[in-house]
Protein backbone atom coordinates (compact mmCIF):
# COMPACT_ATOMS: atom_id res chain seq x y z
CA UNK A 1 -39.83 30.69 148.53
CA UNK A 2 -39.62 32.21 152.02
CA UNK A 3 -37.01 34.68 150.46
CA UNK A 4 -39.39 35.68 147.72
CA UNK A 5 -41.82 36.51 150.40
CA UNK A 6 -39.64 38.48 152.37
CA UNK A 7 -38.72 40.39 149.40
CA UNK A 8 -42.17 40.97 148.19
CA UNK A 9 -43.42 42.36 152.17
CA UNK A 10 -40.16 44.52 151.57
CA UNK A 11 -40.84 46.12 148.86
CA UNK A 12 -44.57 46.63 149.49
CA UNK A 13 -43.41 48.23 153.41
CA UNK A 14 -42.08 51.19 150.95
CA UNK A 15 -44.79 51.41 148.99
CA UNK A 16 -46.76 53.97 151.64
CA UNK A 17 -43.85 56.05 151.52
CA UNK A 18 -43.59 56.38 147.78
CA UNK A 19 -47.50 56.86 148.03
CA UNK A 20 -46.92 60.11 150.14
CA UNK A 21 -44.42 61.67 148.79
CA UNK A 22 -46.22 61.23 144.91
CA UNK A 23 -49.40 62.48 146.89
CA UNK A 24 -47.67 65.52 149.11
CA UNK A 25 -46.16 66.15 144.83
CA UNK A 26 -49.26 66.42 143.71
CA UNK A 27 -50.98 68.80 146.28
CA UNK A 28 -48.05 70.74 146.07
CA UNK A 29 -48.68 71.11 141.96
CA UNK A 30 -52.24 71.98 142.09
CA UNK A 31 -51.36 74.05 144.79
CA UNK A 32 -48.90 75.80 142.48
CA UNK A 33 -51.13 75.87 140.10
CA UNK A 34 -54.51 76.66 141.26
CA UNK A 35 -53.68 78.72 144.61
């Protein structure tokens, strides 16, 4: 159980990361696109 936690805080600690980059992605596309 307490491993299944762990995992699950893991995984959601590199979620804000993988947020970011998508987002700094997407800026950079409408940047491309609309700039």
């Amino acid at each position: 159980m307490t491993g299944l936690n762990k995992q699950t805080i893991d995984s959601w600690s590199h979620r804000p990361f993988l947020v970011g980059l998508l987002g700094n992605l997407a800026l950079a596309g409408l940047k491309l696109c609309f700039g």
